[in-house]
Protein backbone atom coordinates (compact mmCIF):
# COMPACT_ATOMS: atom_id res chain seq x y z
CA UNK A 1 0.00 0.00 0.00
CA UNK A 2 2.66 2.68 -1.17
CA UNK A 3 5.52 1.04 0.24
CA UNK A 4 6.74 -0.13 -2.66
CA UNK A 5 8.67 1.56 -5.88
CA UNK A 6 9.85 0.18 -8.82
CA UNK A 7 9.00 -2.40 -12.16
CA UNK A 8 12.30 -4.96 -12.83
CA UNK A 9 14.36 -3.40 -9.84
CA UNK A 10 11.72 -3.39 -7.47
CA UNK A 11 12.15 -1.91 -3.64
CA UNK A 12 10.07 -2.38 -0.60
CA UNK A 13 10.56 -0.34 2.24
CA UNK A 14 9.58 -1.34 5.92
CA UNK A 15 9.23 0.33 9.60
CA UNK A 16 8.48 3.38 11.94
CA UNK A 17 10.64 6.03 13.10
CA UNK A 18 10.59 4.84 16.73
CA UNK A 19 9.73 1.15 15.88
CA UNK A 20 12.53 -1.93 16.25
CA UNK A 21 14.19 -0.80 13.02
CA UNK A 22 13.58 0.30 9.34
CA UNK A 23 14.61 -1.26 6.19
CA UNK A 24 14.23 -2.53 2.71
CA UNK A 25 13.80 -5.81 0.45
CA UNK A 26 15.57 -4.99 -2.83
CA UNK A 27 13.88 -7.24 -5.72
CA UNK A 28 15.41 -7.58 -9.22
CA UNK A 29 18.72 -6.73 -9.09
CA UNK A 30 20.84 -8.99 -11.59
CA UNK A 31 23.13 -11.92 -10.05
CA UNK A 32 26.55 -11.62 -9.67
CA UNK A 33 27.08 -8.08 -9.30
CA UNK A 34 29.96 -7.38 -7.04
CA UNK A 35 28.93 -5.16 -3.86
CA UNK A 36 31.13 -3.10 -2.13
CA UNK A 37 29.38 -3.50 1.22
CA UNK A 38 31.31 -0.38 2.81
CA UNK A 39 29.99 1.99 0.15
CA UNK A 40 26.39 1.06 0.94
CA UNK A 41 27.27 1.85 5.02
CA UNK A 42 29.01 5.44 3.55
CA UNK A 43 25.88 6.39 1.82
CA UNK A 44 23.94 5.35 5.18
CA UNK A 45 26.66 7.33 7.21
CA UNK A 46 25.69 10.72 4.98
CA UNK A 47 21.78 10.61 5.46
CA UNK A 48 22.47 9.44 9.23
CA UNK A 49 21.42 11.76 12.10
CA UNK A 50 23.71 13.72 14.49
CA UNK A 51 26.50 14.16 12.13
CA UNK A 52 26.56 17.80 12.52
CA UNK A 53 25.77 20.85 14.52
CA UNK A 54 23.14 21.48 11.95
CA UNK A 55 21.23 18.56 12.11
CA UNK A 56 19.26 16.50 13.69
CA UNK A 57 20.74 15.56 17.50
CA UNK A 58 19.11 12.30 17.55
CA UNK A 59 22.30 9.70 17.49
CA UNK A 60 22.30 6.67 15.37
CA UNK A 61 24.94 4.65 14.14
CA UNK A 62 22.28 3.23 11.66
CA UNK A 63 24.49 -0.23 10.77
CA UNK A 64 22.69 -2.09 7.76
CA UNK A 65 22.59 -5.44 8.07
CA UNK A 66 22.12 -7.66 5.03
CA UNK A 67 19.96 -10.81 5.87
CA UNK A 68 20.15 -12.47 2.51
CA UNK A 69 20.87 -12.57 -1.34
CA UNK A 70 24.43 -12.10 -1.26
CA UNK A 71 27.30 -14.88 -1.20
CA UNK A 72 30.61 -13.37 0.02
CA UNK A 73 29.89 -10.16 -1.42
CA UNK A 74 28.00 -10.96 -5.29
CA UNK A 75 24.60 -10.51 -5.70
CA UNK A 76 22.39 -14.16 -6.23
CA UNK A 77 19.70 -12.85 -8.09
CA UNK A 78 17.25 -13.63 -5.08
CA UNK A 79 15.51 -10.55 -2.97
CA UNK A 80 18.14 -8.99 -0.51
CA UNK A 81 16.74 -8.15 2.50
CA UNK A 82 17.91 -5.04 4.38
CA UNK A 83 17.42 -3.79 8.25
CA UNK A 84 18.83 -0.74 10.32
CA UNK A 85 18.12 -1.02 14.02
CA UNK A 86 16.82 1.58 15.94
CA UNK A 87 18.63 2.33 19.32
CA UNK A 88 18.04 6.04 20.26
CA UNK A 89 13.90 6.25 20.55
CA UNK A 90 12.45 8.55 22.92
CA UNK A 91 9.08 8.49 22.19
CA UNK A 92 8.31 10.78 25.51
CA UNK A 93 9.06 13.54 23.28
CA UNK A 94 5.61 13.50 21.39
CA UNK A 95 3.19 12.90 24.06
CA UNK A 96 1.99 16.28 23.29
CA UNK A 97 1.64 15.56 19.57
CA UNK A 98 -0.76 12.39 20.56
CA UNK A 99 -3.33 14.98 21.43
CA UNK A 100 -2.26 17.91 18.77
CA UNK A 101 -1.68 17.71 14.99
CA UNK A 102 1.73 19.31 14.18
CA UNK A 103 0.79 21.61 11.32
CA UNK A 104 2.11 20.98 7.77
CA UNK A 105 2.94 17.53 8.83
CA UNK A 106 1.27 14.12 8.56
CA UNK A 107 -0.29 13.80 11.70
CA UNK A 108 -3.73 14.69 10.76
CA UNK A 109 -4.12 13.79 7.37
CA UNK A 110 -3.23 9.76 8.86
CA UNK A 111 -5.39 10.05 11.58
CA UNK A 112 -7.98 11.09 8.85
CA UNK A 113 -7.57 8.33 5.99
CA UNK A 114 -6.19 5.14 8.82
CA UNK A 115 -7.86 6.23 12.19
CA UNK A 116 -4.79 5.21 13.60
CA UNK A 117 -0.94 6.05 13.11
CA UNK A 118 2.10 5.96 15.05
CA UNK A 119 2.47 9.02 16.49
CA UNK A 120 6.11 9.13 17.66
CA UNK A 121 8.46 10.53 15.32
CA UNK A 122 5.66 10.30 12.52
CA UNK A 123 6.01 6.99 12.20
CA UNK A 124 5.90 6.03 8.38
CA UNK A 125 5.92 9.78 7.89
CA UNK A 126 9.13 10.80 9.06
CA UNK A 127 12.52 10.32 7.27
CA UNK A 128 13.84 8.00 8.86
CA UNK A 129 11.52 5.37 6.41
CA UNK A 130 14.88 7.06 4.06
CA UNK A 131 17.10 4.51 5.23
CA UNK A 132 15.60 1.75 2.90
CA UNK A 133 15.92 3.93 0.15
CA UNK A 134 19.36 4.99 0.82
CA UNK A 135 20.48 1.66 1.17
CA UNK A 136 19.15 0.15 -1.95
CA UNK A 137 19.70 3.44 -3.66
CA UNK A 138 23.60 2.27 -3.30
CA UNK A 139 22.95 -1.17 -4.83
CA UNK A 140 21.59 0.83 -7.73
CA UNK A 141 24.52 3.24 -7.68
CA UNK A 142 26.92 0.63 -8.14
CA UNK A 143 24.89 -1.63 -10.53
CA UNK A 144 24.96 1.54 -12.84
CA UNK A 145 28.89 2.57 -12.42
CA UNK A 146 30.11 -1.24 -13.34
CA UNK A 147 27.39 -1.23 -16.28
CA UNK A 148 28.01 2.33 -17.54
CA UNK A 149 30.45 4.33 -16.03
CA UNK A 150 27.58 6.04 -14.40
CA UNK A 151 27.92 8.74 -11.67
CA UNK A 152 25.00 10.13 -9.72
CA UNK A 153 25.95 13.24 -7.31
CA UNK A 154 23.72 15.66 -5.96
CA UNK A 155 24.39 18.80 -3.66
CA UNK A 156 22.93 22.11 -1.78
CA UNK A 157 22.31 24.82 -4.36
CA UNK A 158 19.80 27.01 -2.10
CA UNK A 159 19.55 27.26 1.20
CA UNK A 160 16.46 29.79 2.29
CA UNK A 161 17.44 33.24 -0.03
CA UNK A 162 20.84 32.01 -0.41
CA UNK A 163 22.19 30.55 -3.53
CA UNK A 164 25.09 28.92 -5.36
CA UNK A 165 25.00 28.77 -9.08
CA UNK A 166 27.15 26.11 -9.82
CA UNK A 167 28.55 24.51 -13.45
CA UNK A 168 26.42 20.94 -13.03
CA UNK A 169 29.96 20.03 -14.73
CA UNK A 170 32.34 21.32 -11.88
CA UNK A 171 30.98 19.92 -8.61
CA UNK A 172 33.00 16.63 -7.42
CA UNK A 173 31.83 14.51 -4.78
CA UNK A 174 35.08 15.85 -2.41
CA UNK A 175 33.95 19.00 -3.23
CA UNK A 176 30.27 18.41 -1.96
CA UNK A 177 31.76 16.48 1.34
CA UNK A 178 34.13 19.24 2.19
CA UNK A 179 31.36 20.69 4.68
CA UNK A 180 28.25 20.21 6.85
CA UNK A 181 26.08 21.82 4.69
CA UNK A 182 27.21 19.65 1.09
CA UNK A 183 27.37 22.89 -0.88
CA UNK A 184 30.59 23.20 -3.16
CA UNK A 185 30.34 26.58 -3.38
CA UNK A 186 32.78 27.04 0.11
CA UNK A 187 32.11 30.30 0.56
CA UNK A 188 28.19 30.11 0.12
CA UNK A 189 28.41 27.38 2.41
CA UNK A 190 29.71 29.31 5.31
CA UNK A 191 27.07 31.30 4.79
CA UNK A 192 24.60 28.82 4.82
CA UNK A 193 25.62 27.00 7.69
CA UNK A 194 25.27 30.88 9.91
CA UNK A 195 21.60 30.89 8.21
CA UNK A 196 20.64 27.55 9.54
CA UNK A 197 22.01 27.77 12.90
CA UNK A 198 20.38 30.97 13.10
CA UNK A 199 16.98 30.09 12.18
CA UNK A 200 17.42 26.59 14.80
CA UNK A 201 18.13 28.69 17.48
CA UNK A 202 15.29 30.71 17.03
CA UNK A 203 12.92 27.77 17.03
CA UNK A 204 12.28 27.81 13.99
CA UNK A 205 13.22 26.32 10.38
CA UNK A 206 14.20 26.64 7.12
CA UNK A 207 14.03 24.91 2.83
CA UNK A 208 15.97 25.01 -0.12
CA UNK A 209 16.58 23.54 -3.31
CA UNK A 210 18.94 20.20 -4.10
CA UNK A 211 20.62 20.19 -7.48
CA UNK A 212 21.45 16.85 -8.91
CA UNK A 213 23.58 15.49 -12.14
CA UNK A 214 23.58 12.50 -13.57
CA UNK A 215 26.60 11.99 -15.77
CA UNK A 216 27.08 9.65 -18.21
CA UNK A 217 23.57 8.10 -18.18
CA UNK A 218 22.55 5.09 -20.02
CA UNK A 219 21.79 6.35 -23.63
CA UNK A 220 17.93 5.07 -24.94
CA UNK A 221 16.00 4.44 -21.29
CA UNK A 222 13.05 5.48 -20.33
CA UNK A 223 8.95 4.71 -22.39
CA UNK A 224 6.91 7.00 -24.22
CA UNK A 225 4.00 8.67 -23.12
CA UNK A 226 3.21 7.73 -19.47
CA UNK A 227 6.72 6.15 -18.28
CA UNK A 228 8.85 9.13 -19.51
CA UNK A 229 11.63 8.83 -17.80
CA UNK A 230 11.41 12.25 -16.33
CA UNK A 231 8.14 11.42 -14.94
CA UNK A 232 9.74 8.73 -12.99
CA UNK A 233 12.52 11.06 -12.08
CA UNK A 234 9.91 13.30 -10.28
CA UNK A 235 7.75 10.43 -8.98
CA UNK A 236 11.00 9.55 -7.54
CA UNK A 237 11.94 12.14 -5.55
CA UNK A 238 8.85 13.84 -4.81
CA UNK A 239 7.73 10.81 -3.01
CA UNK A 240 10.44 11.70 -0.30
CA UNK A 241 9.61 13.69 2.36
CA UNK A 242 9.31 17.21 2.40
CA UNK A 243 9.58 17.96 -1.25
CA UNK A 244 7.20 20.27 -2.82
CA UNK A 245 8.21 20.97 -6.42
CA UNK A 246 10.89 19.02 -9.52
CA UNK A 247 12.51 20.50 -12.05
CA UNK A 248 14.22 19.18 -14.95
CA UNK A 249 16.93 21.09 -17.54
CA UNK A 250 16.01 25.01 -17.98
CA UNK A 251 12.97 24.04 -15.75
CA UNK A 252 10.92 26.97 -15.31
CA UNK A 253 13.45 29.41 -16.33
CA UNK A 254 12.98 27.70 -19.57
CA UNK A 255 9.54 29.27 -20.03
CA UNK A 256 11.03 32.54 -20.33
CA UNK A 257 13.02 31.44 -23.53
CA UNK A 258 11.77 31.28 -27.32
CA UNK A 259 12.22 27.95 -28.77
CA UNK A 260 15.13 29.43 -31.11
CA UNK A 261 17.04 29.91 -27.67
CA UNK A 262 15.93 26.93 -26.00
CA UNK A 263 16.50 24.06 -28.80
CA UNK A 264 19.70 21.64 -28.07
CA UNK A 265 21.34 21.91 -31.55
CA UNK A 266 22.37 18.37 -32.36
CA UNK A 267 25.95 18.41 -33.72
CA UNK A 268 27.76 15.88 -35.66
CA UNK A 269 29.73 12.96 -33.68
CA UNK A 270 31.18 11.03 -36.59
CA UNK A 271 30.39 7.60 -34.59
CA UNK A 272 26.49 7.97 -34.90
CA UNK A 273 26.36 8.82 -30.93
CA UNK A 274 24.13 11.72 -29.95
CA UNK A 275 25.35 14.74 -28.79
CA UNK A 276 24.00 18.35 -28.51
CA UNK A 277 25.69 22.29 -27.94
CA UNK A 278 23.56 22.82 -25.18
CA UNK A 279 21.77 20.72 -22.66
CA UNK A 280 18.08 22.77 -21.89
CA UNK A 281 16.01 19.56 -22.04
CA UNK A 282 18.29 18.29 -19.41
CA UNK A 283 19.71 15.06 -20.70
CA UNK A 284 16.02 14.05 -21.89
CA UNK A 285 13.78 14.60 -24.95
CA UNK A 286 11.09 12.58 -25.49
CA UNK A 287 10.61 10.79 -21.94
CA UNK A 288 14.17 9.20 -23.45
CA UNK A 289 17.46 9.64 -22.16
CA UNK A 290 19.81 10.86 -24.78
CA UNK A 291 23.11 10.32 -23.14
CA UNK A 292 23.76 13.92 -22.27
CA UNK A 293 24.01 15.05 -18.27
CA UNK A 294 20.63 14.66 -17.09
CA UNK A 295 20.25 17.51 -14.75
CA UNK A 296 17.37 17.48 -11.96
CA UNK A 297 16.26 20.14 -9.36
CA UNK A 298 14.27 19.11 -5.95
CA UNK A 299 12.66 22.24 -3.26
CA UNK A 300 12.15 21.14 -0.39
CA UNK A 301 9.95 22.77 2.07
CA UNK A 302 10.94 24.05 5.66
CA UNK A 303 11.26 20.93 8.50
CA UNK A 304 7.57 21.07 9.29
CA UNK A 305 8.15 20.38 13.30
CA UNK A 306 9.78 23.33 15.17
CA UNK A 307 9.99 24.65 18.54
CA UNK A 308 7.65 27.83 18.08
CA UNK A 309 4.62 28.08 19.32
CA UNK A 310 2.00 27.23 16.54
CA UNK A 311 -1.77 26.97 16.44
CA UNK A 312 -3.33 23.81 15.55
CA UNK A 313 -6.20 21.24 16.56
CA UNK A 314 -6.25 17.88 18.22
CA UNK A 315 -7.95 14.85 17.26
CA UNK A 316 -11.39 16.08 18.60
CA UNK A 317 -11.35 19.32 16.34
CA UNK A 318 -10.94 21.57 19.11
CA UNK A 319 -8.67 24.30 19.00
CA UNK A 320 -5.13 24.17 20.58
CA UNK A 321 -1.58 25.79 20.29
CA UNK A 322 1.84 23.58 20.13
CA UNK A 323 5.53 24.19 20.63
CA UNK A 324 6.77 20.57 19.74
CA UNK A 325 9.58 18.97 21.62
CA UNK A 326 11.90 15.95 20.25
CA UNK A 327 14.73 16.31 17.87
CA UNK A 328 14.60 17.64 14.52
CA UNK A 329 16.69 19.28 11.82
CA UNK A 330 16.58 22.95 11.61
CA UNK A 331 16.62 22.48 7.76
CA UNK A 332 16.23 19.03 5.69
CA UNK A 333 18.56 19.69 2.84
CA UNK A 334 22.03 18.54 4.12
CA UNK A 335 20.99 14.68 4.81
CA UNK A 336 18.65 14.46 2.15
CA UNK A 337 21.39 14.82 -1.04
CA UNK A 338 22.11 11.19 -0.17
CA UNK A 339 18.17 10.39 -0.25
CA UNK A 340 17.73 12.92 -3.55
CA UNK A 341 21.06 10.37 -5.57
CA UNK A 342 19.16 7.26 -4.01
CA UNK A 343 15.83 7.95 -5.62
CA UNK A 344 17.30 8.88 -9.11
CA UNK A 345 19.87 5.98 -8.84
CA UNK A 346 16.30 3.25 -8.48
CA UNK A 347 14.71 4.81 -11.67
CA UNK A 348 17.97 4.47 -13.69
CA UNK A 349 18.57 1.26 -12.93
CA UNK A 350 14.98 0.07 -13.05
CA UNK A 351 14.78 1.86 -16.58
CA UNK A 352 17.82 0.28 -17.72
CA UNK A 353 16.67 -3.36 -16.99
CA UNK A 354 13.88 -2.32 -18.44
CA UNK A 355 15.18 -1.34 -21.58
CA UNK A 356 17.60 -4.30 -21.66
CA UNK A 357 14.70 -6.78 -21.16
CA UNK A 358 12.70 -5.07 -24.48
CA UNK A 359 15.50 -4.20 -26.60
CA UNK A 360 18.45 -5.95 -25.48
CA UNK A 361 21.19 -6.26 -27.57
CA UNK A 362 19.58 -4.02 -30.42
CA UNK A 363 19.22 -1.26 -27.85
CA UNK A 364 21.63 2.24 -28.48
CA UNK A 365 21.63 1.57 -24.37
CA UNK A 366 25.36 0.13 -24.16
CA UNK A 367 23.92 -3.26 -23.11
């Protein structure tokens, strides 16, 4: 029932924020692929909690475990199972939000479609459900780099008013890591950093915009008309939390353009491989990927719990205020480039099987 995401490389995603643990069954993904298990625990490590003053304060180690389909490291071709324990619940901190709906949050509208929900930590709601996704995003990560040469890489471009403008072609993963706030722009990370620590110590909180790049893509994936492949894309990542809009090349700048401006020239290769001046449609035309960049932008709201007084309801209707307790992050966008590469990694690689399994060998895909 919405847990699930994905055709040939299929994932299912299990647990609550403050349950025993979260995790993910991964179903699909080809045998004897060669899994560097460390890489999936560094991608874990980068959405985790408490790794910096700006987020979150809640410590986890989050440790994956991997209960089956793997045989010293290679994939079998059977479902591999997934699990992250939970260790630092305190659901004490939301007794006040069993009788209040936070606003902007899921509290109310699962009371209103399940009659129930778990209220501590939002349960299903709350990021933490990431940690499946992360995980399996890295099979998917890898599955495309030993297939394709693929690299998916993702940073902070906007964090409240403040914005880098960054060549998609520059940023290197070093350059993203090299602070707290996974902006390569150094100097518009400082500033960022002051603006969030600001805004969480006045209670409150704050959005922004992640800026992702796909570079060299599988060349041919994605299906016309309802499976374009940047429909997927946004599917993708507007199914994680927080996000409230998904753009794609020029995006809505675009609009301002005439089409004289706006058209990728195609120019000449001399092997018959496509390849255009410019890159507006952002590494897709038709719902196809044509083996440029594909280039991806994600705003995501303000945290929805904070520490300011608010008014609300509770689950009788009746009027109430609440200042909510617990521990949150002051802004989403630092831990959630790992979640943002996760989600587009799962709809390349489910595309590409995809395309292998209709085209295969007569596909332009590489395959």
């Amino acid at each position: 029932m919405g847990s699930s995401f994905g055709q040939l490389f299929r994932i299912s995603t299990f647990g609550e924020s403050h349950g025993g643990g979260v995790g993910v069954i991964v179903d699909g993904c080809p045998p004897r692929l060669c899994l560097d298990l460390a890489a999936i625990q560094a991608e874990l490590d980068r959405r985790k909690p408490g790794q910096s003053k700006i987020t979150t304060p809640r410590k986890e180690a989050d440790q994956v475990e991997i209960l089956s389909g793997l045989l010293d490291g290679v994939t079998l071709g059977t479902p591999i199972a997934m699990v992250v324990r939970n260790k630092d619940q305190r659901p004490q901190d939301y007794k006040e939000m069993e009788v209040a709906f936070r606003p902007s949050h899921a509290d109310a509208t699962y009371q209103a479609k399940y009659g129930i929900q778990a209220p501590s930590g939002g349960g299903r709601a709350s990021a933490r459900e990431t940690i499946g996704r992360v995980a399996a995003g890295a099979i998917a990560k890898q599955l495309l780099a030993q297939t394709h040469g693929t690299e998916i890489l993702a940073w902070v471009r906007r964090i409240h008013n403040l914005e880098a403008v960054i060549p998609t072609d520059l940023p290197t993963l070093e350059m993203v890591e090299a602070n707290i706030v996974r902006c390569p722009d150094a100097a518009m990370a400082v500033q960022m950093i002051e603006r969030i620590e600001a805004i969480g110590r006045d209670g409150d909180s704050c959005g922004g915009v992640i800026e992702c790049v796909v570079r060299r893509p599988p060349v041919g994936i994605g299906m016309p008309v309802f499976d374009k492949l940047e429909a997927d894309l946004a599917k993708a990542v507007m199914s994680l939390p927080a996000t409230k809009g998904f753009e794609i090349g020029s995006g809505f700048a675009g609009t301002q353009l005439l089409g004289s401006e706006h058209n990728d020239a195609f120019l000449a290769t001399g092997d018959g491989s496509l390849h255009t001046a410019t890159n507006n449609s952002g590494g897709i035309q038709g719902g196809i990927s044509n083996g440029e960049p594909i280039v991806i932008r994600v705003a995501f709201k303000p945290t929805a719990t904070i520490r300011k007084e608010q008014q609300t309801i509770n689950a009788r209707g009746e009027a109430t205020t609440l200042a909510a307790k617990g521990r949150h992050d002051p802004c989403v966008l630092p831990r959630a480039v790992p979640m943002v590469e996760a989600m587009v990694a799962l709809v390349l690689a489910d595309h590409w099987l995809r395309q292998r399994g209709q085209c295969g060998s007569a596909a332009n895909s590489g395959n």
